[in-house]
N, C-alpha and C. Protein backbone atom coordinates (compact mmCIF):
# COMPACT_ATOMS: atom_id res chain seq x y z
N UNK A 1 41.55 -46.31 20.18
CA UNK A 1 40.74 -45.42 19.38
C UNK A 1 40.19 -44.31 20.29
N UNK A 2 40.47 -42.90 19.91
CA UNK A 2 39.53 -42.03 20.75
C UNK A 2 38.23 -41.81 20.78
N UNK A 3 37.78 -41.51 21.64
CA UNK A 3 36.32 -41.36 21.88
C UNK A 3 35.92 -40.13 22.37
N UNK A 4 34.70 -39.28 21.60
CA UNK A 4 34.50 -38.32 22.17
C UNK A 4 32.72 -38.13 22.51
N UNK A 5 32.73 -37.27 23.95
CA UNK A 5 31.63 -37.41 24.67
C UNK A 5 31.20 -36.43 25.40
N UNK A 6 30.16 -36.04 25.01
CA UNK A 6 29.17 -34.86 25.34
C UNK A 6 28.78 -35.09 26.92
N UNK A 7 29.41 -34.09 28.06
CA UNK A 7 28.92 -34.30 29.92
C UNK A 7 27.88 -33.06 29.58
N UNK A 8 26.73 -33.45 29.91
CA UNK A 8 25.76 -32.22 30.64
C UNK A 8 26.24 -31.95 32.30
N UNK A 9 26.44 -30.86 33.26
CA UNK A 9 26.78 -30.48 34.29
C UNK A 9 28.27 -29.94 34.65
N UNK A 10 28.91 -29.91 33.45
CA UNK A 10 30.01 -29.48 34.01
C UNK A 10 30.05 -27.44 33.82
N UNK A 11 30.46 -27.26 34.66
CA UNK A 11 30.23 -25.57 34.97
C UNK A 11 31.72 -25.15 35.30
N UNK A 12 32.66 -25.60 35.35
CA UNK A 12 33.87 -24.88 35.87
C UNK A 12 35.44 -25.76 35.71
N UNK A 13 36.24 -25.25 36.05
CA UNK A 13 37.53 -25.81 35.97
C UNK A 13 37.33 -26.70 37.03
N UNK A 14 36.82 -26.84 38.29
CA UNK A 14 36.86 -27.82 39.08
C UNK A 14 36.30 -28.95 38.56
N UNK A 15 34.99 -28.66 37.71
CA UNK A 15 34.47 -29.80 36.57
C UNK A 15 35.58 -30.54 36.04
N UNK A 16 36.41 -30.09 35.00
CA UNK A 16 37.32 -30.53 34.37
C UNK A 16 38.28 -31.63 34.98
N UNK A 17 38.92 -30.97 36.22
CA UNK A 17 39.87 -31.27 36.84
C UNK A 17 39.60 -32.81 37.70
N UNK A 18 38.42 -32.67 37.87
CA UNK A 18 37.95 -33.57 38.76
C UNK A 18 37.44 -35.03 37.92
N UNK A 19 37.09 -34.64 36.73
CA UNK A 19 36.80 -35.72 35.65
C UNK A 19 37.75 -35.96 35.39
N UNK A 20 38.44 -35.54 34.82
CA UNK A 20 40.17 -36.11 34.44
C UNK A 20 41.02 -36.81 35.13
N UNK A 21 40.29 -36.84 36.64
CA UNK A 21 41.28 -37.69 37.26
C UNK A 21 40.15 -38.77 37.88
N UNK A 22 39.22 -38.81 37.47
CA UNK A 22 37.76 -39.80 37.45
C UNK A 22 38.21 -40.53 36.72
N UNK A 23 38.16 -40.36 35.15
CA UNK A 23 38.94 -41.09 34.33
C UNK A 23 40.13 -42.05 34.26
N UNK A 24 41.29 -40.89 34.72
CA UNK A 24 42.18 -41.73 35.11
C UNK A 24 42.20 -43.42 36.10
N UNK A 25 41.55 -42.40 37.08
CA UNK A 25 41.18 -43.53 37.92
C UNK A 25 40.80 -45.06 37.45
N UNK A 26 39.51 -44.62 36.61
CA UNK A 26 39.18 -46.07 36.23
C UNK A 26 39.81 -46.84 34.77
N UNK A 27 41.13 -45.92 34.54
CA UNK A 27 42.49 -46.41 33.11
C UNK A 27 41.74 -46.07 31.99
N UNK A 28 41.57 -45.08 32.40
CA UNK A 28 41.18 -44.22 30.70
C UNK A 28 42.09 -42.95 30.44
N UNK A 29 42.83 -42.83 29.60
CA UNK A 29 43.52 -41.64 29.23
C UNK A 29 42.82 -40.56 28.72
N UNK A 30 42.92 -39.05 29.21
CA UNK A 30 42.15 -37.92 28.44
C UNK A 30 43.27 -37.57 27.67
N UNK A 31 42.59 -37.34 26.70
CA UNK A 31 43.31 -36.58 25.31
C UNK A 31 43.33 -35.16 25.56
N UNK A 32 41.79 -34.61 25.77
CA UNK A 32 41.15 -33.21 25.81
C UNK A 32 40.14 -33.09 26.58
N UNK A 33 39.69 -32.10 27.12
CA UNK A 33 39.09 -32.02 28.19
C UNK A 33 38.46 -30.63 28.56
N UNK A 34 37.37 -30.13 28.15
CA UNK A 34 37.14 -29.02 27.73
C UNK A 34 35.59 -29.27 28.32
N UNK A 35 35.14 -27.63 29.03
CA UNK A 35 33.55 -28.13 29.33
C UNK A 35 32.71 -28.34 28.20
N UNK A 36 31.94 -29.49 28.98
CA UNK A 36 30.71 -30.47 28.31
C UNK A 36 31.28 -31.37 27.32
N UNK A 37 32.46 -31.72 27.34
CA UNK A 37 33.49 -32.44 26.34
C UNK A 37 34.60 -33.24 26.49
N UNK A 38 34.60 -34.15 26.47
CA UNK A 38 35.71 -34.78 27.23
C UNK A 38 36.07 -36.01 25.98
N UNK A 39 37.67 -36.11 25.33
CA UNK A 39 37.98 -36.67 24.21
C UNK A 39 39.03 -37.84 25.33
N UNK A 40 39.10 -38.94 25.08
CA UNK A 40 39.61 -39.94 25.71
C UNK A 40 40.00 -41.27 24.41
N UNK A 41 40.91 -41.73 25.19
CA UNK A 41 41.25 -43.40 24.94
C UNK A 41 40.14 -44.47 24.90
N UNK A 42 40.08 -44.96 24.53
CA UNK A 42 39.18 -46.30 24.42
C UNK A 42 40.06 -47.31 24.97
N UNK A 43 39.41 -48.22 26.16
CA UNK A 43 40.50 -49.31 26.43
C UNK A 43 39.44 -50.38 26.41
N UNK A 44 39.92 -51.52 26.17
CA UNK A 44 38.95 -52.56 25.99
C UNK A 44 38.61 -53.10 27.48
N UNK A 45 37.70 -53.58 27.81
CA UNK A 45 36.59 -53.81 29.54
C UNK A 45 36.28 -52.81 29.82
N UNK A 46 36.50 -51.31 29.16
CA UNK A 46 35.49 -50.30 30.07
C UNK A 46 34.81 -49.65 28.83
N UNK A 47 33.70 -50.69 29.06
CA UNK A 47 32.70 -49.46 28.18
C UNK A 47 32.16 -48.46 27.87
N UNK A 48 30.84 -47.77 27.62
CA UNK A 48 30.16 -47.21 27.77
C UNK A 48 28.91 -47.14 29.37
N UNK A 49 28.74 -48.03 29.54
CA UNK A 49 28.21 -48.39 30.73
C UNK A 49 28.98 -48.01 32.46
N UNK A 50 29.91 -48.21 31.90
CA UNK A 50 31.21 -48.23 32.97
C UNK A 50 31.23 -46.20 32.84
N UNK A 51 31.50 -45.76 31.82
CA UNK A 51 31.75 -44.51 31.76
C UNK A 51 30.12 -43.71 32.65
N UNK A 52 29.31 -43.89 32.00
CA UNK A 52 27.86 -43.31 32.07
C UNK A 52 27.67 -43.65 33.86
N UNK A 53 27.56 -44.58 34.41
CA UNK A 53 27.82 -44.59 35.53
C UNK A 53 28.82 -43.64 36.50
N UNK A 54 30.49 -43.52 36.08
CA UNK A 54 31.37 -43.02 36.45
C UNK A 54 30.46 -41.62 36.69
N UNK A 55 30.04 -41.02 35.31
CA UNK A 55 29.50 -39.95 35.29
C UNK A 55 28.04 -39.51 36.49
N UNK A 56 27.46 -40.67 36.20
CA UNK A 56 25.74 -40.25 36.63
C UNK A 56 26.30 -39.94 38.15
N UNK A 57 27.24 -41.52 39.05
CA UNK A 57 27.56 -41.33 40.75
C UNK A 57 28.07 -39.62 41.19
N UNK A 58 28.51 -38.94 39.91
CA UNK A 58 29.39 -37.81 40.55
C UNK A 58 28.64 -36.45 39.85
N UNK A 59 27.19 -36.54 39.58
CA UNK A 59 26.52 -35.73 39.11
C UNK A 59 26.69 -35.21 38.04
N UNK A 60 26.81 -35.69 37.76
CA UNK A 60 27.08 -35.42 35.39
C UNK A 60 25.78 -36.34 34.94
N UNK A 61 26.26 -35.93 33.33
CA UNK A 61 25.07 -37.39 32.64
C UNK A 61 25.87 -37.34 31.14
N UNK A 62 25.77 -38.06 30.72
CA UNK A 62 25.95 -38.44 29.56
C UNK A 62 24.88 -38.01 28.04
N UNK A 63 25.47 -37.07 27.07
CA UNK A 63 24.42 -36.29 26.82
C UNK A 63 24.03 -36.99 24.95
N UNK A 64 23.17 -37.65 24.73
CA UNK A 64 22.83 -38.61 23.86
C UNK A 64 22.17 -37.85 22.51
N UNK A 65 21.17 -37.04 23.29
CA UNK A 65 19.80 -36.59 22.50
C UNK A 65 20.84 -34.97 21.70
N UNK A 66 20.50 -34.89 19.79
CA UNK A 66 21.21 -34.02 19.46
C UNK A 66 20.28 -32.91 20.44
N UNK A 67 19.32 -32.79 20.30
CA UNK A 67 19.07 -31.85 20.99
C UNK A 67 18.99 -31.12 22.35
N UNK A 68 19.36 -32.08 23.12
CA UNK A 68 19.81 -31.83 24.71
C UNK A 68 21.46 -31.62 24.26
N UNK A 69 22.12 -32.10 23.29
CA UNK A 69 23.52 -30.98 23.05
C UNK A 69 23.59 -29.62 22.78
N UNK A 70 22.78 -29.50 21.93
CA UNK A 70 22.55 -28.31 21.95
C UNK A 70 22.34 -27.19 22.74
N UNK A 71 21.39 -27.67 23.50
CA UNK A 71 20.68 -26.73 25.02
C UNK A 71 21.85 -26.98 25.91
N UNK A 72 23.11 -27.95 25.60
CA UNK A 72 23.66 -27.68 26.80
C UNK A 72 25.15 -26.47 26.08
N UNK A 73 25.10 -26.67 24.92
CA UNK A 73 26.04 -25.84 24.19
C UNK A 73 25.26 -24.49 24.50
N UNK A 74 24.57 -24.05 24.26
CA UNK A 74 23.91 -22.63 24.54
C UNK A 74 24.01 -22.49 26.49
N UNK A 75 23.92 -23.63 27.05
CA UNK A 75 24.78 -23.08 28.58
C UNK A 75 26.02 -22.75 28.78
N UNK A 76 26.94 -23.39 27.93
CA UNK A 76 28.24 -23.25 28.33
C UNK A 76 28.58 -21.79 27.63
N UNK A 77 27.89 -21.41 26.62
CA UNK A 77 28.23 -19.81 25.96
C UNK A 77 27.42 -19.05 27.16
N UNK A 78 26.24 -19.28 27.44
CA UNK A 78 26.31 -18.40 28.66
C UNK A 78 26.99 -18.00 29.54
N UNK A 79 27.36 -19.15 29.96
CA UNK A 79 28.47 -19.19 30.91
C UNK A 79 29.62 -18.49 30.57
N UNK A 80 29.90 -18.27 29.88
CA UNK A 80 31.01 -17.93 29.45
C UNK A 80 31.34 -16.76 29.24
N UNK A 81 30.10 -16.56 28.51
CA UNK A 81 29.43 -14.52 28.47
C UNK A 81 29.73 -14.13 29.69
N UNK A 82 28.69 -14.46 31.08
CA UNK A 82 29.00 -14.28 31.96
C UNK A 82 30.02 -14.40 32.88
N UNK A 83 31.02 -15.33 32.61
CA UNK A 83 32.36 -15.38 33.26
C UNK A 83 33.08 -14.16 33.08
N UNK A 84 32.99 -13.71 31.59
CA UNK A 84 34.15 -12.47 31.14
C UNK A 84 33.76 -11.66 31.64
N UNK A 85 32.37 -11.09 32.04
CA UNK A 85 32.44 -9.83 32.52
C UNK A 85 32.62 -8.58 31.24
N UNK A 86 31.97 -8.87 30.47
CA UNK A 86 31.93 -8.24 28.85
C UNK A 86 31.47 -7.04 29.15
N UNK A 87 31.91 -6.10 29.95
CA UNK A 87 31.33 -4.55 30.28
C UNK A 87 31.02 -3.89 29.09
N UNK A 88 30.23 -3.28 28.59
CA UNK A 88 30.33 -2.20 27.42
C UNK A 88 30.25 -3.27 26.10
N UNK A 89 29.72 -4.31 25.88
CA UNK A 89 29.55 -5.43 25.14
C UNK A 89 28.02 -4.84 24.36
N UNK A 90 27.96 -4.17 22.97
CA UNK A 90 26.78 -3.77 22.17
C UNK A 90 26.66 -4.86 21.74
N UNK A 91 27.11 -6.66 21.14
CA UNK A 91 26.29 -7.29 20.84
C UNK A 91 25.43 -8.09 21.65
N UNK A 92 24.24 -8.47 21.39
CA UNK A 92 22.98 -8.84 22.15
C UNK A 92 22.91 -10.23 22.31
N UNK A 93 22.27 -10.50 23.15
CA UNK A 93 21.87 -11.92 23.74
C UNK A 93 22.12 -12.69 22.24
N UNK A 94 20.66 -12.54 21.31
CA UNK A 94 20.56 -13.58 20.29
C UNK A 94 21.26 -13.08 18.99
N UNK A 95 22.11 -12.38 18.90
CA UNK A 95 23.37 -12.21 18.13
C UNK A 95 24.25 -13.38 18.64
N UNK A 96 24.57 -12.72 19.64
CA UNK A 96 25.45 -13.72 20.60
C UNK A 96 25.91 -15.25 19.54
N UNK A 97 23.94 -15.82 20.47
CA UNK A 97 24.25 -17.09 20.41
C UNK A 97 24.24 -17.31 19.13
N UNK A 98 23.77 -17.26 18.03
CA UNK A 98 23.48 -17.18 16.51
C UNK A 98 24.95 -17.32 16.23
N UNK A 99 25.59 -16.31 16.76
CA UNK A 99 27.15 -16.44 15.48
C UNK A 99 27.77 -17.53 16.63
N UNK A 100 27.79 -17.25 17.41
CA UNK A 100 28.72 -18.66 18.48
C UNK A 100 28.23 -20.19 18.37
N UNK A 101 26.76 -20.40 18.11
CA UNK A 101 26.19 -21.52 17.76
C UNK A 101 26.05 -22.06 16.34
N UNK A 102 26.12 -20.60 15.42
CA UNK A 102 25.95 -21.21 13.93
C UNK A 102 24.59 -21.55 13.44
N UNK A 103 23.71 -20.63 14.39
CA UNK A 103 21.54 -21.43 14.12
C UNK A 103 21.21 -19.88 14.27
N UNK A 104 20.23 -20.19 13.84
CA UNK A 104 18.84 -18.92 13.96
C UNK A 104 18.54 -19.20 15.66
N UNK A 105 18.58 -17.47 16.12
CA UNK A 105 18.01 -17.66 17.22
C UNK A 105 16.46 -18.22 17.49
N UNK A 106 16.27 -17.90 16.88
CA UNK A 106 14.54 -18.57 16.78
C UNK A 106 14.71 -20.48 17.17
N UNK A 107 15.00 -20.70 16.45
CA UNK A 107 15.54 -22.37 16.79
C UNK A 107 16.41 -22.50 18.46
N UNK A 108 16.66 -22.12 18.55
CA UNK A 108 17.80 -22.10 19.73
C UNK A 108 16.72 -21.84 20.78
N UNK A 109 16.01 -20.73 20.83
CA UNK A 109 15.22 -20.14 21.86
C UNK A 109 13.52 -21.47 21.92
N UNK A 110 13.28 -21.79 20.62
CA UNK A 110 12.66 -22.53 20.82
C UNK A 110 12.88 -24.16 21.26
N UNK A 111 13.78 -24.93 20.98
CA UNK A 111 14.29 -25.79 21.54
C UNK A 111 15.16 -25.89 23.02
N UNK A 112 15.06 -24.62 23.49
CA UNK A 112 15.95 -24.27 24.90
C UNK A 112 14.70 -23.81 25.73
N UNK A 113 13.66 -23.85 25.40
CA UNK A 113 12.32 -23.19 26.08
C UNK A 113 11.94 -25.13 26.56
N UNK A 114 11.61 -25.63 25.51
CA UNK A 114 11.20 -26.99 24.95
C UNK A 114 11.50 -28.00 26.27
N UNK A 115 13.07 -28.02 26.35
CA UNK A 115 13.62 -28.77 26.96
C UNK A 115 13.64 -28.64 28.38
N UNK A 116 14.01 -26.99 28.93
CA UNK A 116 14.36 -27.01 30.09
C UNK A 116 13.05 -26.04 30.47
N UNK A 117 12.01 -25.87 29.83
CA UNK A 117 10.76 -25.21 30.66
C UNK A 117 11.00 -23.85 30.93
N UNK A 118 11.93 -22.79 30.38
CA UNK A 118 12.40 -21.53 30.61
C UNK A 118 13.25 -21.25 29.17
N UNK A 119 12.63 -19.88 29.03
CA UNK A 119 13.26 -19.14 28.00
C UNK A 119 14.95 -19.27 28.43
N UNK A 120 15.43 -18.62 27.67
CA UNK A 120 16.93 -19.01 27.06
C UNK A 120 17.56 -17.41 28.48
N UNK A 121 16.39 -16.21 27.69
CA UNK A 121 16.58 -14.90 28.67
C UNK A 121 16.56 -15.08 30.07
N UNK A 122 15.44 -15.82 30.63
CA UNK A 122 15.68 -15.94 32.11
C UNK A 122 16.15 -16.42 32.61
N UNK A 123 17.26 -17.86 31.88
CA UNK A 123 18.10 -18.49 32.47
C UNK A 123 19.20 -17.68 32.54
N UNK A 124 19.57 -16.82 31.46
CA UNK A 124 20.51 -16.23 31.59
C UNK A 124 20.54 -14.70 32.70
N UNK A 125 19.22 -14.14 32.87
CA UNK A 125 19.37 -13.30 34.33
C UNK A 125 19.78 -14.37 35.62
N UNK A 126 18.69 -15.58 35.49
CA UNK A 126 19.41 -16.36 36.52
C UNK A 126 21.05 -16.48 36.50
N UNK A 127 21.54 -16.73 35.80
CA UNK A 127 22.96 -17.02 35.66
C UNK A 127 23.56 -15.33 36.42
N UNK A 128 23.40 -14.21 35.71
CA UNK A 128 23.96 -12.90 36.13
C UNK A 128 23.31 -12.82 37.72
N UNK A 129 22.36 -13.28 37.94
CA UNK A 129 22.23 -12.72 39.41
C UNK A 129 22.87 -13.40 39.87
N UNK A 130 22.86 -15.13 40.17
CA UNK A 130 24.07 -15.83 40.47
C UNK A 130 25.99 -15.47 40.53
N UNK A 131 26.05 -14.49 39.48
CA UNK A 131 27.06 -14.16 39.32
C UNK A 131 27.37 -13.17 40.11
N UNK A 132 26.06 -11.81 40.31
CA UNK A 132 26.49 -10.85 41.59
C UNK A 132 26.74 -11.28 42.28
N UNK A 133 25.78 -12.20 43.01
CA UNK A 133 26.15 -12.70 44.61
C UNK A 133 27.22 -12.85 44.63
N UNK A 134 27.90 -13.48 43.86
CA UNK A 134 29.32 -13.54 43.77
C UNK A 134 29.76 -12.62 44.02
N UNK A 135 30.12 -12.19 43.19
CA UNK A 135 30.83 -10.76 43.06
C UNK A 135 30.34 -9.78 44.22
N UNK A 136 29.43 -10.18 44.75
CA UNK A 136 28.92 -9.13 46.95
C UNK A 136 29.70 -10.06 47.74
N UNK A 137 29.41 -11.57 47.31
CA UNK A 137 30.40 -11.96 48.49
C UNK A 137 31.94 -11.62 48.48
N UNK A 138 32.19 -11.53 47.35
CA UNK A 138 33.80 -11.04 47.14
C UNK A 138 34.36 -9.85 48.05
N UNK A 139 33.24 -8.79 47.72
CA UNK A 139 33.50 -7.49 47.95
C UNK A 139 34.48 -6.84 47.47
N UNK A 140 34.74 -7.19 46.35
CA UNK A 140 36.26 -6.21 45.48
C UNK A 140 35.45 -5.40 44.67
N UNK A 141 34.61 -5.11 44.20
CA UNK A 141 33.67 -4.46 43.29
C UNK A 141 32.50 -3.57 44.05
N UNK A 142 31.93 -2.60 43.89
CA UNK A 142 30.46 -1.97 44.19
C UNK A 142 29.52 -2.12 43.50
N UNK A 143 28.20 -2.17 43.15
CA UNK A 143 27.29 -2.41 42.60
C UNK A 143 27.11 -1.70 41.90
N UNK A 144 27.68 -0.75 41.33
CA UNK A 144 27.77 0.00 39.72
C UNK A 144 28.70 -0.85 39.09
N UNK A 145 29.54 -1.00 39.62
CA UNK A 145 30.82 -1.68 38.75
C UNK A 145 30.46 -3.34 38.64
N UNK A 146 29.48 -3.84 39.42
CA UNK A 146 29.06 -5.17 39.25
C UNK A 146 28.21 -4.86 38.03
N UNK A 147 27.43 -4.10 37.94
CA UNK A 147 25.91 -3.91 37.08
C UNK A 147 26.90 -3.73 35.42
N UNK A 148 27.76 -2.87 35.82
CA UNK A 148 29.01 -2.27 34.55
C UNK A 148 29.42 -3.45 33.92
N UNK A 149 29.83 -4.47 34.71
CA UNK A 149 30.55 -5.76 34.68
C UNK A 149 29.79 -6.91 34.00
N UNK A 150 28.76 -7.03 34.39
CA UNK A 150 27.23 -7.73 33.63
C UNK A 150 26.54 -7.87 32.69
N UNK A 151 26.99 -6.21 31.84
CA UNK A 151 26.19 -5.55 30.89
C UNK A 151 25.14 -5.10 31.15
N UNK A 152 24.92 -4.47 32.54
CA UNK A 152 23.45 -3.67 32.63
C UNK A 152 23.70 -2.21 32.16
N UNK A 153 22.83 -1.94 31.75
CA UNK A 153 22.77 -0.34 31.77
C UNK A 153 22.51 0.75 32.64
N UNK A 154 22.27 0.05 33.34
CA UNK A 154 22.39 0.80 34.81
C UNK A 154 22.51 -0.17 36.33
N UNK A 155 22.75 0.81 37.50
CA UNK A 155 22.65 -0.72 38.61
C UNK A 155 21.46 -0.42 38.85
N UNK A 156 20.59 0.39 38.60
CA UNK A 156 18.95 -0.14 39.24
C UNK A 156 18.63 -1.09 38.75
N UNK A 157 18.80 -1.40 37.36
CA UNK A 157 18.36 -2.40 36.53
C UNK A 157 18.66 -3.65 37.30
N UNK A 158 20.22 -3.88 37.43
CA UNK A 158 20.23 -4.69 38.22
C UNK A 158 19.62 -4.89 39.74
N UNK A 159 19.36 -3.91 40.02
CA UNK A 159 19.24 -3.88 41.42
C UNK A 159 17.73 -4.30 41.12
N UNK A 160 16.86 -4.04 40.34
CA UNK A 160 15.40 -4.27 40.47
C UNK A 160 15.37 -5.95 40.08
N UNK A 161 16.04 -6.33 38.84
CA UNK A 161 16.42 -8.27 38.88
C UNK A 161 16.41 -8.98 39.90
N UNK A 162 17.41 -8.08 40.41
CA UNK A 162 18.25 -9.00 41.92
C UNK A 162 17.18 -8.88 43.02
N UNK A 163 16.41 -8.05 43.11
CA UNK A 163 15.31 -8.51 44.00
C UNK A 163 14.12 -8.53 43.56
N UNK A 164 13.77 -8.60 42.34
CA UNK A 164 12.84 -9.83 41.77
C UNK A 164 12.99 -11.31 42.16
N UNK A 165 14.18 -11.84 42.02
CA UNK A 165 15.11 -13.13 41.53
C UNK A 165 15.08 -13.33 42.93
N UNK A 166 15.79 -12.35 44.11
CA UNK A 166 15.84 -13.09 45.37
C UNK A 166 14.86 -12.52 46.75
N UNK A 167 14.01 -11.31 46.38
CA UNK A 167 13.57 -11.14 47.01
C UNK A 167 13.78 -10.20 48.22
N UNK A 168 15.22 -9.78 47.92
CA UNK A 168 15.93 -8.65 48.80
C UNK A 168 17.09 -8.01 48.17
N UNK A 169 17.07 -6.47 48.23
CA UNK A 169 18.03 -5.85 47.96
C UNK A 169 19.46 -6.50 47.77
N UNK A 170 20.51 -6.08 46.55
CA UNK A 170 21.39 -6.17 47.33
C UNK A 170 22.20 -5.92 48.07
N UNK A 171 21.83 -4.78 49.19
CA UNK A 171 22.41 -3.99 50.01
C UNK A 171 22.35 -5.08 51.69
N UNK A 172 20.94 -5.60 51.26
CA UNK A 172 20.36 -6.73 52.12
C UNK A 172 21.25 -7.54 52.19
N UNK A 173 21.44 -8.05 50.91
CA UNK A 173 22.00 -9.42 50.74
C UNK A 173 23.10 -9.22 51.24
N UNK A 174 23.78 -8.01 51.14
CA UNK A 174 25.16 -7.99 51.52
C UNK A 174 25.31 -8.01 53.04
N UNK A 175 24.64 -7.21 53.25
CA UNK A 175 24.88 -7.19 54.95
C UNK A 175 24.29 -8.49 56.04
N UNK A 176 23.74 -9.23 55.22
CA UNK A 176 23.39 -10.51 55.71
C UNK A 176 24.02 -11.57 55.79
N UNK A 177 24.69 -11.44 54.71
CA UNK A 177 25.98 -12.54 54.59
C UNK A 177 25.62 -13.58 54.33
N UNK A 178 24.32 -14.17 54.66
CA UNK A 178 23.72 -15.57 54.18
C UNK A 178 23.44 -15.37 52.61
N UNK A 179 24.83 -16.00 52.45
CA UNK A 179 25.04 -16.02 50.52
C UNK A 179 23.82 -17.03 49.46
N UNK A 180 23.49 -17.95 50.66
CA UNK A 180 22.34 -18.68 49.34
C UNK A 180 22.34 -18.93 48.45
N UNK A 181 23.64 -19.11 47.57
CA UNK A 181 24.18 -19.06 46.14
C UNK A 181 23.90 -20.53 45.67
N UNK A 182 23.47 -20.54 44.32
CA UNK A 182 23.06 -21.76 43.88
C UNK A 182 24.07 -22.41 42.61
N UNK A 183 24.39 -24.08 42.83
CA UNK A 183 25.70 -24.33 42.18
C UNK A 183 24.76 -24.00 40.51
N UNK A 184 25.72 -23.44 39.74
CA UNK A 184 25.26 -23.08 38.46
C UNK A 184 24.79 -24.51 37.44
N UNK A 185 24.77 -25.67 37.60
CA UNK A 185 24.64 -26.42 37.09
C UNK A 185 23.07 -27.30 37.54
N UNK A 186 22.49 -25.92 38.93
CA UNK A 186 21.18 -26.26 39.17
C UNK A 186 20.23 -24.96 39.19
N UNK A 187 20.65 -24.17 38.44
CA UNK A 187 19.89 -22.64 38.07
C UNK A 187 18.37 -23.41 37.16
N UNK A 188 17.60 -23.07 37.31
CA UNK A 188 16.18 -23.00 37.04
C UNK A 188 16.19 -24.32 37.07
């Protein structure tokens, strides 16, 4: 029988990749395997207990509460926003999540405040500044075309975030090289 199961912490294809063969490991077949989602086999001696463990040793958790699904479904659309790089993107934060989630932003923003102690907005600058650094350590881009890349409307904008958020330019940051980058699955 398949089984399907909500991971809080997964942030990337290395997420994926690395559970799937977690699984394997302990003779569970994945069906599907998608972040914060993972559809599997049921084999009889490995329970639930056995799984939730697998998960907790390798920094995941097992996500129970409807409403901690939720807050983690409104991360992975962040994420995701921010992966594409949606330059020139006129719809807004709580448009966004509203048609991608299917809720009133009002609900969303209030149960994502609730849970994780931070508006829904500042996790998500956290997430974009996280994402420059990136994109400085790369160095394939300039900081117009990062800010372009982000959806800022300008790079001061960004540039005034980014050293709110870290406390130094990123002209600083760049020439310092001490990247300080934080894994996205421990932002605020």
């Amino acid at each position: 029988m398949k089984k399907k199961i909500l991971v809080k912490n997964m942030v990337c294809n290395r997420c994926i990749t690395f559970l799937e063969q977690e699984f394997q490991k302990v003779g569970l077949r994945v069906d599907s395997i998608v972040l914060g989602e993972i559809v599997y086999e049921e084999k009889e001696g490995i329970g639930a207990a056995v799984i939730e463990d697998l998960l907790r040793r390798n920094g995941f958790e097992l996500i129970k509460d409807t409403g901690e699904i939720l807050v983690e479904q409104i991360k992975l659309a962040l994420l995701e926003a921010v992966d594409q790089l949606d330059a020139g993107s006129e719809e807004n934060l709580s448009s966004y999540l509203s048609k991608r989630l299917n809720r009133e932003y009002s609900v969303l923003s209030k149960l994502f405040s609730k849970l994780e102690g931070v508006t829904i907005e500042r996790y998500y600058i956290h997430l974009k500044i996280e994402k420059a650094k990136e994109l400085i350590q790369l160095q394939q881009l300039n900081f117009s075309e990062i800010a372009y890349g982000l959806n800022y409307k300008s790079s001061s904008h960004l540039a005034s975030q980014f050293k709110s958020m870290t406390g130094m330019s990123m002209s600083d940051y760049k020439n310092s090289q001490q990247w300080g980058r934080k894994p996205l699955d421990q932002i605020v």
